[in-house]
N, C-alpha and C. Protein backbone atom coordinates (compact mmCIF):
# COMPACT_ATOMS: atom_id res chain seq x y z
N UNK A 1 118.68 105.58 113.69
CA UNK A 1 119.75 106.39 114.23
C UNK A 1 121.10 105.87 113.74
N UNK A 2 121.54 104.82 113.88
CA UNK A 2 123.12 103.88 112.93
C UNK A 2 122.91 104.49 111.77
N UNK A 3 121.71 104.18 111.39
CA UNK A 3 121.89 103.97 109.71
C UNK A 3 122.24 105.52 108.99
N UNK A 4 121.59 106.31 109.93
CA UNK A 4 122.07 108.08 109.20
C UNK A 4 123.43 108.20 109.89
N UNK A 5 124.20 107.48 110.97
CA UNK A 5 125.07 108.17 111.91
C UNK A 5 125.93 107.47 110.55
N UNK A 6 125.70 105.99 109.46
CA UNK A 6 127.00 105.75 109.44
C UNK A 6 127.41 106.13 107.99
N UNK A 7 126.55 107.76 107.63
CA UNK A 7 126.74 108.58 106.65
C UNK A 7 127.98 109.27 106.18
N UNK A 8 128.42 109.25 105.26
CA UNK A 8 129.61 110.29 105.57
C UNK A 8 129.49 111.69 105.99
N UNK A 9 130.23 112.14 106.70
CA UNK A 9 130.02 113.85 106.80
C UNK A 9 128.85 113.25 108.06
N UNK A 10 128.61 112.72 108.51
CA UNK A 10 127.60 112.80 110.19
C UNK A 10 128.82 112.80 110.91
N UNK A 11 128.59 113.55 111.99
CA UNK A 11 129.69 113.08 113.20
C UNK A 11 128.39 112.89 114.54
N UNK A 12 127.04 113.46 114.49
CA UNK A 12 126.92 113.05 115.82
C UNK A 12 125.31 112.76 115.25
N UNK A 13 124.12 112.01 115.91
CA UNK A 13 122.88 111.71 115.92
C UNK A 13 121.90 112.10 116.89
N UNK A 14 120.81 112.46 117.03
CA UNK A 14 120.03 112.52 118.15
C UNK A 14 119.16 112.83 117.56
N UNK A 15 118.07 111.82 118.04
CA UNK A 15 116.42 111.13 117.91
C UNK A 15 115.97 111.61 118.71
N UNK A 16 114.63 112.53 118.26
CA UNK A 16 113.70 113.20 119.46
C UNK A 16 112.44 112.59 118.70
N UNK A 17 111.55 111.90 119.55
CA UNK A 17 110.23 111.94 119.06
C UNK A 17 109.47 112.96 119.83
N UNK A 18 108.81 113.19 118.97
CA UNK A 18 107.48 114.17 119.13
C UNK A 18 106.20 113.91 118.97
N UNK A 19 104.99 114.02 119.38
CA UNK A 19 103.91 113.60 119.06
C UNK A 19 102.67 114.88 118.66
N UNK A 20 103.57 116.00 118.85
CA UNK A 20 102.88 117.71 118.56
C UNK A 20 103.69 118.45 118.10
N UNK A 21 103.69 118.64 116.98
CA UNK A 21 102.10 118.64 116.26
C UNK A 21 102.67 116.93 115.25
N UNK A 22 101.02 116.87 115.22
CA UNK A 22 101.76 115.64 114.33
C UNK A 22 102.44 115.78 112.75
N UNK A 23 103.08 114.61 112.83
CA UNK A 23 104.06 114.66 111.53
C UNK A 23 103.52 114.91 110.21
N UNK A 24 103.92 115.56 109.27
CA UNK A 24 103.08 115.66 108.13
C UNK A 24 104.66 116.22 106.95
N UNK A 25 104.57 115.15 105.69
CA UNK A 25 105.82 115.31 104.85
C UNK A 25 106.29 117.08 104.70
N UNK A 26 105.35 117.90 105.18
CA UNK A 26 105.35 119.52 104.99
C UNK A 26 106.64 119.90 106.12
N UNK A 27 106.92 119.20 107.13
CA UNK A 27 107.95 119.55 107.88
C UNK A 27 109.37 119.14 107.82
N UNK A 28 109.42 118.60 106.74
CA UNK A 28 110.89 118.31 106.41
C UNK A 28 111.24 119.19 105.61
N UNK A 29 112.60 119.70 105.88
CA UNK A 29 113.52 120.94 105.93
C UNK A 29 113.65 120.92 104.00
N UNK A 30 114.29 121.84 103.02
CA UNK A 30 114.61 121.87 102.30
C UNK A 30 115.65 120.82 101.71
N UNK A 31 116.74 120.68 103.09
CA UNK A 31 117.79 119.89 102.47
C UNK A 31 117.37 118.41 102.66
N UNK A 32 116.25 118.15 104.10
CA UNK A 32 115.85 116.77 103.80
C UNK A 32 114.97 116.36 102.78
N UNK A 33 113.97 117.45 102.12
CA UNK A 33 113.64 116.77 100.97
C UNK A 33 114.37 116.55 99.88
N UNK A 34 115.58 117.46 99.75
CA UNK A 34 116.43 117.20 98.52
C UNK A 34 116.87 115.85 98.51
N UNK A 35 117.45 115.55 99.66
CA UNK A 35 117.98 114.03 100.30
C UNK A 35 117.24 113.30 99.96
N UNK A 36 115.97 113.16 100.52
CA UNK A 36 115.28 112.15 99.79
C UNK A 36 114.77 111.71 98.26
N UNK A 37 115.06 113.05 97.45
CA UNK A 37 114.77 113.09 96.26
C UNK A 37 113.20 113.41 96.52
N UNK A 38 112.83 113.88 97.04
CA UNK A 38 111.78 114.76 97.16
C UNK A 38 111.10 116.39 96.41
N UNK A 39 112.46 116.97 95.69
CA UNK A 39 112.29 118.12 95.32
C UNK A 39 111.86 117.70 94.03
């Protein structure tokens, strides 16, 4: 949670865990895979 808040361009954070459905790399958004260099 720091470490993305102390991004430029973040102004606010919030961490939800979830446990349903479980996590699978298919649910990260377009722009978070770009971010990661994923595309």
């Amino acid at each position: 949670e720091w470490r993305v808040a102390e991004l430029p361009g973040v102004e606010d954070v919030e961490v939800e865990l979830v446990w349903d459905p479980p996590w699978s790399p298919e649910l990260i958004t377009e722009d978070g895979k770009r971010l990661l260099g994923l595309d």
